[in-house]
N, C-alpha and C. Protein backbone atom coordinates (compact mmCIF):
# COMPACT_ATOMS: atom_id res chain seq x y z
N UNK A 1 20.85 4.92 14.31
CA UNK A 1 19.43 4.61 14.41
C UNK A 1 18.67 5.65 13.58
N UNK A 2 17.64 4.98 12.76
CA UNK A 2 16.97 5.62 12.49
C UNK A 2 15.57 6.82 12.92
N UNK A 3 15.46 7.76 12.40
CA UNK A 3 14.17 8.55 12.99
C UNK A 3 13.09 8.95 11.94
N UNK A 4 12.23 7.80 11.89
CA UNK A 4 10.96 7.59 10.90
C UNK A 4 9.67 8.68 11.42
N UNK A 5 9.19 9.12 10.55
CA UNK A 5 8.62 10.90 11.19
C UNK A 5 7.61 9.67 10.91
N UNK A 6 6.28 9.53 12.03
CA UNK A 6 5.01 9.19 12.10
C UNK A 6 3.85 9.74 12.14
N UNK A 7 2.58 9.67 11.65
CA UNK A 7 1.47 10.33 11.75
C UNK A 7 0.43 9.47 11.77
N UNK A 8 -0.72 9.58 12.38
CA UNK A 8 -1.50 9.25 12.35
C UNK A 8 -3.16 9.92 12.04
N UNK A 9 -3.84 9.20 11.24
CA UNK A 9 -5.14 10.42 11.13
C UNK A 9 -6.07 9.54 11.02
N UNK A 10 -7.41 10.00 11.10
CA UNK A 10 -8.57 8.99 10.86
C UNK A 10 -9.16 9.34 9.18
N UNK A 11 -9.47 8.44 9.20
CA UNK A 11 -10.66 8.04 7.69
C UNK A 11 -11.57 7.40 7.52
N UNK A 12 -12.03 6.87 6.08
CA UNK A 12 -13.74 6.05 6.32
C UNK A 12 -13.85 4.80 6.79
N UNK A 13 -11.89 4.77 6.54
CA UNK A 13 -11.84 3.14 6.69
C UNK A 13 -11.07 3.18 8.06
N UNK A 14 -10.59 3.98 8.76
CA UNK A 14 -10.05 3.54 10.02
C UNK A 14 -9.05 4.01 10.43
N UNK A 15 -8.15 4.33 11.24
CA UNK A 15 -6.73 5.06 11.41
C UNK A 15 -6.03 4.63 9.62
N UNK A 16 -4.95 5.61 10.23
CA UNK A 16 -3.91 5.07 8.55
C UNK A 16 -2.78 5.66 9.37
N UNK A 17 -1.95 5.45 9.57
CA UNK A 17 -0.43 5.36 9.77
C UNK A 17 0.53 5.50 8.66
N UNK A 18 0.94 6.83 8.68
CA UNK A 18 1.95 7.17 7.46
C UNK A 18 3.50 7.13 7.95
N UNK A 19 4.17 6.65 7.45
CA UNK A 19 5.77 6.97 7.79
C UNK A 19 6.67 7.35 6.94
N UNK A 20 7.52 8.11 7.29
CA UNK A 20 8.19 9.27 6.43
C UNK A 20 10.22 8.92 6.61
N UNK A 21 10.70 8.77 5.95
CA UNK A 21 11.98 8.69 5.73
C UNK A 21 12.33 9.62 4.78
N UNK A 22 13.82 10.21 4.71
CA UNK A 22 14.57 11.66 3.81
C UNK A 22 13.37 11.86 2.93
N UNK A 23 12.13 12.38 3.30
CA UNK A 23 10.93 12.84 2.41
C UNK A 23 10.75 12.04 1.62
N UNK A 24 10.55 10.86 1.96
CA UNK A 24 9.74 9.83 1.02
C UNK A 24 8.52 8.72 1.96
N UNK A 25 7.82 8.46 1.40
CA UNK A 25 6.69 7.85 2.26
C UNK A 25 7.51 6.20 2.15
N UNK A 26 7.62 5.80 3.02
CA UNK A 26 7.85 3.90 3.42
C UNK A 26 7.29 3.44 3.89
N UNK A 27 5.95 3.63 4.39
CA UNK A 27 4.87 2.56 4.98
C UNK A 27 3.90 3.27 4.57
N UNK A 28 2.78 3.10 4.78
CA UNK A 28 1.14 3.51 4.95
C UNK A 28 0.60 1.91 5.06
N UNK A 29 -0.22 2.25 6.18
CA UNK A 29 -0.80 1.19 6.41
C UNK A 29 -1.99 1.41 7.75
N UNK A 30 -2.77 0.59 8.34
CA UNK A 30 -3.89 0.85 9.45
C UNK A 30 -3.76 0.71 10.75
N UNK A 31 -3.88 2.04 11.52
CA UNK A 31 -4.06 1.61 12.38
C UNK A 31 -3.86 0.28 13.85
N UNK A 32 -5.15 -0.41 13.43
CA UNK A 32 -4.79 -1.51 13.56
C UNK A 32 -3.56 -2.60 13.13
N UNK A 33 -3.35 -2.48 12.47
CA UNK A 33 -2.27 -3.38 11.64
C UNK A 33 -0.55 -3.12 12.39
N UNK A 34 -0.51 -2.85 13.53
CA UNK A 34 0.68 -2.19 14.41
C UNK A 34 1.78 -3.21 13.99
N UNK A 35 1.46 -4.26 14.33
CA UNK A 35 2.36 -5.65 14.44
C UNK A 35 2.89 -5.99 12.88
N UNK A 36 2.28 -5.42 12.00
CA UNK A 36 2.58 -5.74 10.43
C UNK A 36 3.42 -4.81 10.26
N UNK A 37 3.07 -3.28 10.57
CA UNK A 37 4.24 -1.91 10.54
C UNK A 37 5.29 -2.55 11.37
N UNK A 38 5.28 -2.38 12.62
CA UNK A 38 6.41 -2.77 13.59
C UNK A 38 7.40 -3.89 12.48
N UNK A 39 6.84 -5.18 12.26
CA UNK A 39 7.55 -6.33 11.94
C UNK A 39 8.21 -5.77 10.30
N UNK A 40 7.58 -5.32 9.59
CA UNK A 40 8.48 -4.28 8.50
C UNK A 40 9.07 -3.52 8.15
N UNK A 41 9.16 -2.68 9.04
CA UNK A 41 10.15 -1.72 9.57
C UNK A 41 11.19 -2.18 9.82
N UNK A 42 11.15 -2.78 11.70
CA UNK A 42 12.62 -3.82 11.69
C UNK A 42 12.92 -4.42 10.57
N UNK A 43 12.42 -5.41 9.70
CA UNK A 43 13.30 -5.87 8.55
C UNK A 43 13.74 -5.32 8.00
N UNK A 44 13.20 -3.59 7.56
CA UNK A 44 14.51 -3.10 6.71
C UNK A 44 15.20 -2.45 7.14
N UNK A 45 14.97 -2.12 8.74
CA UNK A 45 15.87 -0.84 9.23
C UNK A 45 16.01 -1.08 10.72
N UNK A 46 16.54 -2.84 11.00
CA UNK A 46 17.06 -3.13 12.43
C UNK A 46 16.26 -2.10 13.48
N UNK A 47 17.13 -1.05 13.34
CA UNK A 47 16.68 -0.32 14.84
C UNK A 47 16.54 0.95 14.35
N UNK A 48 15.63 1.72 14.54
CA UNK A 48 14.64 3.15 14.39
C UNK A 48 14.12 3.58 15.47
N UNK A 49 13.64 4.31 15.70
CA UNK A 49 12.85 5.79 16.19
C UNK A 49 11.43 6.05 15.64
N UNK A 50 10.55 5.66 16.16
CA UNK A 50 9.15 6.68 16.02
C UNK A 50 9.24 7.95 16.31
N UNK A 51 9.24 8.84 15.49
CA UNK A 51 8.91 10.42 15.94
C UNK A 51 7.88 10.89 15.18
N UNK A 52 7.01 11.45 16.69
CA UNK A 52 5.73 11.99 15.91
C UNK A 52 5.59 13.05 14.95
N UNK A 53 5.30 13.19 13.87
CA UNK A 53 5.48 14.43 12.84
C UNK A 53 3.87 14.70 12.56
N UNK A 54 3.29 15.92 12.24
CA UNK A 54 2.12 16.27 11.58
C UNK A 54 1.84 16.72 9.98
N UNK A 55 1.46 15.49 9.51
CA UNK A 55 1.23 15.82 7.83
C UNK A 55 2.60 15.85 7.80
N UNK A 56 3.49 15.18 7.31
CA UNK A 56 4.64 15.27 6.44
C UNK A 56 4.19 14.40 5.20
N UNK A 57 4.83 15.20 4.39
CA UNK A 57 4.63 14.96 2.99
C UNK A 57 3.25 15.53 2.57
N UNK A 58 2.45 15.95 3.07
CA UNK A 58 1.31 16.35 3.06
C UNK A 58 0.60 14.69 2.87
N UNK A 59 0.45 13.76 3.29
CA UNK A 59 -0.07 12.61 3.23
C UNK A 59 -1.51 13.07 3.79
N UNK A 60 -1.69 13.20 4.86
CA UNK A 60 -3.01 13.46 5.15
C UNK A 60 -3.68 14.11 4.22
N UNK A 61 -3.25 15.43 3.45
CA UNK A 61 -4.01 16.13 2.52
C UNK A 61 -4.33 15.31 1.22
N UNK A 62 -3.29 14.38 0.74
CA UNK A 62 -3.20 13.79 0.02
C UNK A 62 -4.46 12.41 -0.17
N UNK A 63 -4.07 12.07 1.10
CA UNK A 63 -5.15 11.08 1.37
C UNK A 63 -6.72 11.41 1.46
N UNK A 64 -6.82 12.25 2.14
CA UNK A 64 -7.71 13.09 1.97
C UNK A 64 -8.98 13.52 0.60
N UNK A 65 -7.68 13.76 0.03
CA UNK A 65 -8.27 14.09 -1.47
C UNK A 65 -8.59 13.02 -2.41
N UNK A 66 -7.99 11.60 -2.13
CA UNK A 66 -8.18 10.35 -2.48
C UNK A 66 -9.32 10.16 -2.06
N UNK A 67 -9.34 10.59 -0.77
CA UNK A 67 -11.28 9.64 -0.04
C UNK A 67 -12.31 10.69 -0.61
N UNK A 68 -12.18 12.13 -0.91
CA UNK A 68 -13.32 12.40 -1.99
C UNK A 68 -12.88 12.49 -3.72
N UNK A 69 -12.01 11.62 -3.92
CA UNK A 69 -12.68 10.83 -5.40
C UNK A 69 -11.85 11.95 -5.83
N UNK A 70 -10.15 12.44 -5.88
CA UNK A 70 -9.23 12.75 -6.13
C UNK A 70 -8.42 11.77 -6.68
N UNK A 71 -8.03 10.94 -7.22
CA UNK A 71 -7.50 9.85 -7.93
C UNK A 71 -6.26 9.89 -8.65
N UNK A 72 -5.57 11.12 -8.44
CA UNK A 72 -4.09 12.12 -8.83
C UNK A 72 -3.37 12.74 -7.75
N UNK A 73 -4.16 12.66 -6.60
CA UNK A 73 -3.57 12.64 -5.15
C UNK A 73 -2.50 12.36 -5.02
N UNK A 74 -1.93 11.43 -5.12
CA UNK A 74 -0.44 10.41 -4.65
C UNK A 74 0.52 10.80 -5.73
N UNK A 75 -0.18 11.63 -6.98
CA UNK A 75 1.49 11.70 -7.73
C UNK A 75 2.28 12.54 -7.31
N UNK A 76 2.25 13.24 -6.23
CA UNK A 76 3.57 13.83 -6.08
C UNK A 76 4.51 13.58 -4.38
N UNK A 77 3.83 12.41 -4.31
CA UNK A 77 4.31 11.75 -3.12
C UNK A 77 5.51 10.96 -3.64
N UNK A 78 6.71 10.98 -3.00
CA UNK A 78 7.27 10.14 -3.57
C UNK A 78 7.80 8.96 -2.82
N UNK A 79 7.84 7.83 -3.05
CA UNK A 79 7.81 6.48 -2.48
C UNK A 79 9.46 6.14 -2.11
N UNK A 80 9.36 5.25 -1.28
CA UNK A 80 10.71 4.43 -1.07
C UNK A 80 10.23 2.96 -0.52
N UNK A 81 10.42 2.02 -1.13
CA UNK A 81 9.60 0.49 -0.94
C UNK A 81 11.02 0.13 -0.51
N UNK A 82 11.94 -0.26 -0.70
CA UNK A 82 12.81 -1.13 -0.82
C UNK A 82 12.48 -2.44 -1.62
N UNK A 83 12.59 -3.62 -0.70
CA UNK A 83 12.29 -4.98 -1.58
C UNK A 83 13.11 -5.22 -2.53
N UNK A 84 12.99 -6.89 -2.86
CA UNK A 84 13.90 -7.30 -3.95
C UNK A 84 13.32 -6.75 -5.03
N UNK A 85 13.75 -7.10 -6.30
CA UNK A 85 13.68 -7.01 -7.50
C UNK A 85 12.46 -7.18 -7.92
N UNK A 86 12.33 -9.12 -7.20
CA UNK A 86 10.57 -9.15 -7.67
C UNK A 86 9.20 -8.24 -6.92
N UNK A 87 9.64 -8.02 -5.81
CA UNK A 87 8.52 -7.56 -5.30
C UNK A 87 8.20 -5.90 -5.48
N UNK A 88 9.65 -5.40 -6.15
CA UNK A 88 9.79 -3.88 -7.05
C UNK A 88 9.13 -4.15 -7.78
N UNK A 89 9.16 -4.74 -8.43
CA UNK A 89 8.73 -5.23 -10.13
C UNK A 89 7.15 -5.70 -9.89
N UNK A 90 6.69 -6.09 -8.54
CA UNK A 90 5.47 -6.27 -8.65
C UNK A 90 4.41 -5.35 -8.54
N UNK A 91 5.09 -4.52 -7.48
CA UNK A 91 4.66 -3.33 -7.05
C UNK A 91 4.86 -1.71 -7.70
N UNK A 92 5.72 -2.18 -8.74
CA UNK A 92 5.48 -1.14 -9.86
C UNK A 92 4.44 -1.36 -10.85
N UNK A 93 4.00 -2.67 -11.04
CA UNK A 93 2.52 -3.29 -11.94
C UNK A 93 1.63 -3.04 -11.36
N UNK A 94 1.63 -2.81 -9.95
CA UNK A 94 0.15 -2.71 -9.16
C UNK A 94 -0.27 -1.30 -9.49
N UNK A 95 0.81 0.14 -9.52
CA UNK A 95 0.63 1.09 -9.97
C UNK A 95 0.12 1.53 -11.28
N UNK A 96 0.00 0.45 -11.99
CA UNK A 96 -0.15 0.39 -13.44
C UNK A 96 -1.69 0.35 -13.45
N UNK A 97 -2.24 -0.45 -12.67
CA UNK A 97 -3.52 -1.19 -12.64
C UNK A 97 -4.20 0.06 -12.23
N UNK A 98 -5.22 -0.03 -13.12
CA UNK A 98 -6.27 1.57 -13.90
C UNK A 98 -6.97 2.04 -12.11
N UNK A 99 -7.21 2.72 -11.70
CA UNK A 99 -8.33 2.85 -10.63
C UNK A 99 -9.37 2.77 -11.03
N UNK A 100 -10.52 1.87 -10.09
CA UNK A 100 -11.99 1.97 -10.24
C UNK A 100 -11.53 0.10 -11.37
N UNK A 101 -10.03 -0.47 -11.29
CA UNK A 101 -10.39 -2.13 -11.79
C UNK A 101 -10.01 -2.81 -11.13
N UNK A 102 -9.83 -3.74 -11.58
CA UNK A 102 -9.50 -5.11 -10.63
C UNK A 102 -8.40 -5.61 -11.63
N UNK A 103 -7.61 -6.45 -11.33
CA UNK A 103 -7.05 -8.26 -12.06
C UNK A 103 -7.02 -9.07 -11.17
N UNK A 104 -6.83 -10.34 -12.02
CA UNK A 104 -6.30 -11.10 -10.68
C UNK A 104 -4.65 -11.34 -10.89
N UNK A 105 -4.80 -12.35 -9.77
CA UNK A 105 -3.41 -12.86 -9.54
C UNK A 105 -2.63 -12.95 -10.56
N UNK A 106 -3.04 -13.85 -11.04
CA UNK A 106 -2.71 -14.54 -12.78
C UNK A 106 -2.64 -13.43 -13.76
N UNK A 107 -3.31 -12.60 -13.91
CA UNK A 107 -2.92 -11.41 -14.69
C UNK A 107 -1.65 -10.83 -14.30
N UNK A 108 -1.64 -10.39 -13.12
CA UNK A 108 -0.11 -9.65 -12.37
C UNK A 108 0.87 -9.92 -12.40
N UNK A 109 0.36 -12.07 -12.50
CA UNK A 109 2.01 -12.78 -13.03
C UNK A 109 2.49 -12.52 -14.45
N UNK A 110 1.35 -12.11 -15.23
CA UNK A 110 1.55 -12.51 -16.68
C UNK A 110 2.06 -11.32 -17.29
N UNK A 111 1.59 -10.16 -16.02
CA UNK A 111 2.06 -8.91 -16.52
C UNK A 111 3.26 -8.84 -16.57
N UNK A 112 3.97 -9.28 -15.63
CA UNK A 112 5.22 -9.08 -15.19
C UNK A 112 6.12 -10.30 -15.96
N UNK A 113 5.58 -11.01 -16.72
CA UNK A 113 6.36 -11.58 -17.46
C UNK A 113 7.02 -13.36 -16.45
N UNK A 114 6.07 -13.30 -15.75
CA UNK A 114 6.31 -14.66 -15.04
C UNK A 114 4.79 -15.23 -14.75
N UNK A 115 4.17 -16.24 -15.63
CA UNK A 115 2.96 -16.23 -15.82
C UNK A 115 2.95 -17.79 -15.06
N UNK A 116 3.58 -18.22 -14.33
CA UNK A 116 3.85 -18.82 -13.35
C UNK A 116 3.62 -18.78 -11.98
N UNK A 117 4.03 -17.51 -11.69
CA UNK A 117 4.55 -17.08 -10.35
C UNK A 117 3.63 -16.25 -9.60
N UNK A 118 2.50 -17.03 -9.78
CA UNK A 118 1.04 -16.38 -8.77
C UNK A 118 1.47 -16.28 -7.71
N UNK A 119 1.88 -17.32 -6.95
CA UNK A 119 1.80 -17.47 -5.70
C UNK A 119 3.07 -16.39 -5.03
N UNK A 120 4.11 -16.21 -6.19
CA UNK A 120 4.80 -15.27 -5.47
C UNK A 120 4.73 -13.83 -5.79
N UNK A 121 3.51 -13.70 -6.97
CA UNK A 121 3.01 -12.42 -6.55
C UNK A 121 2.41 -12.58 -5.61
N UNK A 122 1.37 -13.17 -5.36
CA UNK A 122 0.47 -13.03 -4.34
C UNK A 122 1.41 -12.68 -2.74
N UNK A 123 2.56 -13.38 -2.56
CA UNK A 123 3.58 -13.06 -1.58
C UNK A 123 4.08 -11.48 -1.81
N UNK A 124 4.16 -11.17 -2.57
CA UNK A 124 5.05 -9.62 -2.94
C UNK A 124 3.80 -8.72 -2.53
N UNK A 125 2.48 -8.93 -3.06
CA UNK A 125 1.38 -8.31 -2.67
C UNK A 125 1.10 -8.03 -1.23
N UNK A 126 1.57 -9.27 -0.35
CA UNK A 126 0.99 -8.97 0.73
C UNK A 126 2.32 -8.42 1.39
N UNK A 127 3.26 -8.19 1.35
CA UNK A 127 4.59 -7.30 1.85
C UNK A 127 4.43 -6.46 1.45
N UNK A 128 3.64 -5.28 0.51
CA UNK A 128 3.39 -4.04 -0.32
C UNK A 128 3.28 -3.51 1.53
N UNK A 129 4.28 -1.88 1.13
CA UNK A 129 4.81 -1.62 2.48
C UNK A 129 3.94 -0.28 2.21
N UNK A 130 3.21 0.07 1.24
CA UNK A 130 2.35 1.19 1.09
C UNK A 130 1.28 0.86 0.71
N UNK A 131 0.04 0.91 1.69
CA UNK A 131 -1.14 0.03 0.81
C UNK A 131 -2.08 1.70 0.40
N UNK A 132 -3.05 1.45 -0.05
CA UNK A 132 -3.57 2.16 -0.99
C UNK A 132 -2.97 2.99 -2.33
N UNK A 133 -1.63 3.31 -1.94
CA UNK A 133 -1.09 4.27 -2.60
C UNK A 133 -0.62 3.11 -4.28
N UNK A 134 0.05 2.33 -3.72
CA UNK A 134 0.51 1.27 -4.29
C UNK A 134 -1.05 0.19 -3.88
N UNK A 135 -1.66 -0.07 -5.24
CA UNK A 135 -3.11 -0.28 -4.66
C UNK A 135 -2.98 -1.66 -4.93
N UNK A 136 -2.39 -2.82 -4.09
CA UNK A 136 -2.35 -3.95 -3.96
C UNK A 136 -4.47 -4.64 -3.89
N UNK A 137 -4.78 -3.50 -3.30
CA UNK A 137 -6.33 -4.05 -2.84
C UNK A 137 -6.86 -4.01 -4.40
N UNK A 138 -6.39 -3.86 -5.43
CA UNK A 138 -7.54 -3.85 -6.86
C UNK A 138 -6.78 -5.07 -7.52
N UNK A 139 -6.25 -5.96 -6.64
CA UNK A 139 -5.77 -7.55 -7.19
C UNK A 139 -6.75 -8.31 -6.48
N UNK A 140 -7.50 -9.40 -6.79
CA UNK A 140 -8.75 -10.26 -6.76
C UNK A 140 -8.36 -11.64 -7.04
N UNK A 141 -8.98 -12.66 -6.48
CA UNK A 141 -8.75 -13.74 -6.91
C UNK A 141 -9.32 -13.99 -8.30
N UNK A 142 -8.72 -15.20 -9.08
CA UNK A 142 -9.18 -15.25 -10.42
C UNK A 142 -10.83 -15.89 -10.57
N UNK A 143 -11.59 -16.02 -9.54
CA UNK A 143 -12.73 -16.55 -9.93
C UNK A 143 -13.70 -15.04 -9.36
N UNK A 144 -12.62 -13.78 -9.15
CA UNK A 144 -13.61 -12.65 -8.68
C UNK A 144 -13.61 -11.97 -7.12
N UNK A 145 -13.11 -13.51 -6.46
CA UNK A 145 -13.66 -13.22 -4.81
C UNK A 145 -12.38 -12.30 -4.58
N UNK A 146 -12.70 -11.51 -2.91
CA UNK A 146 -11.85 -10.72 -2.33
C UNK A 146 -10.93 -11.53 -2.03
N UNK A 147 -9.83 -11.99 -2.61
CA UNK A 147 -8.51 -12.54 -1.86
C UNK A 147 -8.06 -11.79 -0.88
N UNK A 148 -7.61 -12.20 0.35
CA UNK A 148 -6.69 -11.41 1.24
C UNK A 148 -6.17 -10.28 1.15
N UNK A 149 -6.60 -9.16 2.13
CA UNK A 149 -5.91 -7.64 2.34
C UNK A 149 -5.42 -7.88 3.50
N UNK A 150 -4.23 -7.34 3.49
CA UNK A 150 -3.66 -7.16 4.93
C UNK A 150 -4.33 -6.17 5.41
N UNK A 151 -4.92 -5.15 5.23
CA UNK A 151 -5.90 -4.15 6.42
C UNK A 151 -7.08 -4.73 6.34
N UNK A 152 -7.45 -5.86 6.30
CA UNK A 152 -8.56 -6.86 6.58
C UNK A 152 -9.67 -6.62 5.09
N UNK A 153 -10.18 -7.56 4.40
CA UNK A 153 -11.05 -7.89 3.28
C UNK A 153 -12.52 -6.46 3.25
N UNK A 154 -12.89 -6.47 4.51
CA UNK A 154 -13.67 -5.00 4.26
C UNK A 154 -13.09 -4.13 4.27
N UNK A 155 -12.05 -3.93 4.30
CA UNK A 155 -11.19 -2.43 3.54
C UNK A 155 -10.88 -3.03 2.30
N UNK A 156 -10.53 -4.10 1.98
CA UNK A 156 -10.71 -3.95 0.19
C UNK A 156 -12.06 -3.58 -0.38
N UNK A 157 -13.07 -4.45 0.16
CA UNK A 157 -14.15 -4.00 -0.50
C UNK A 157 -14.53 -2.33 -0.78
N UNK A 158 -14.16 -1.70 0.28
CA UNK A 158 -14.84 -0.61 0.33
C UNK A 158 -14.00 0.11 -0.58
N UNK A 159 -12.51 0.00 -0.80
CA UNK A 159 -11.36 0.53 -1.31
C UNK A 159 -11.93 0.48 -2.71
N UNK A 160 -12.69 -0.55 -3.07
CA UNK A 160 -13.22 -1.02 -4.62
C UNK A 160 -14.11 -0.56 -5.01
N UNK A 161 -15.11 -0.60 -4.09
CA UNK A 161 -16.23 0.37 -4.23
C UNK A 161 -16.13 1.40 -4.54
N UNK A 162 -15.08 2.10 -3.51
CA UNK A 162 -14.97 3.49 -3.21
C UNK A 162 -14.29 4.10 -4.98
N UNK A 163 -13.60 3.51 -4.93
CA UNK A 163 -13.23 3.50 -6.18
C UNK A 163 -14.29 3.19 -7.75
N UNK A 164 -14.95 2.66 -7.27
CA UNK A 164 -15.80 2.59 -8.95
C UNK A 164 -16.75 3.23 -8.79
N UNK A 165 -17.19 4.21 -7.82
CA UNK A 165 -18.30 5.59 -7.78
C UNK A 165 -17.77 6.41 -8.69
């Protein structure tokens, strides 16, 4: 069994829930959103352990420095997503995508060389097992509107905002 070091801290937008495996971050996500952590976790790691840890990885500091307009914060965090191929491959394009822009869907497919396969970016997007860091929220529908965030559509907005100050 696994023992996933947990933390929890507040921010502008609401709890954030960090989880920590052999010093690499594998989730970030809200608070609220328990049932989305819980249900992703088990899929990649059957049976685990919550153990409470304080600031590992320095995430809190990290994050931190993101919410006053630090935007180099997260490079020395280092990630562990798992996922197939495509949803690696999607979620290494989302990292690509400038801070303070947007694309849409259709861009993300086209980036990735499957200018087809909106709908299964749009699927890989919403399994992104690290949200802000891996900034799934600066993907938009193609006519502009907030498409779906899993930490609910006013945390994208504000994530966007927050970002183009």
């Amino acid at each position: 069994m696994k023992g996933l070091l947990v933390d929890e801290f507040d921010s502008p937008i609401g709890t954030i829930v960090g989880v920590v495996l052999d010093n690499r971050l594998i989730h970030l996500d809200f608070g609220d959103c328990q049932e989305r952590l819980l249900r992703l976790l088990t899929h990649r790691y059957k049976k685990f352990k919550q153990v409470p840890a304080k600031n590992p990885l320095n995430i809190r500091d990290c994050l931190g420095a993101y919410f006053n307009k630090d935007w180099k914060s997260f490079n020395k965090i280092k990630l562990l997503t798992d996922g197939t191929q495509f949803q690696q491959t999607v979620w290494a394009e989302l990292q690509r995508i400038p801070c303070g822009t947007t694309i849409s869907y259709a861009q993300l497919a086209s980036a990735i060389g499957k200018p087809k396969a909106m709908r299964a970016v749009a699927n890989a997007n919403s399994r992104n097992p690290i949200a802000i860091i891996i900034p799934c929220h600066r993907v938009i529908a193609k006519s502009g509107a907030l498409a779906g965030y899993a930490g609910g559509v006013h945390r994208k907005e504000w994530l966007l905002q927050h970002e183009k100050r």
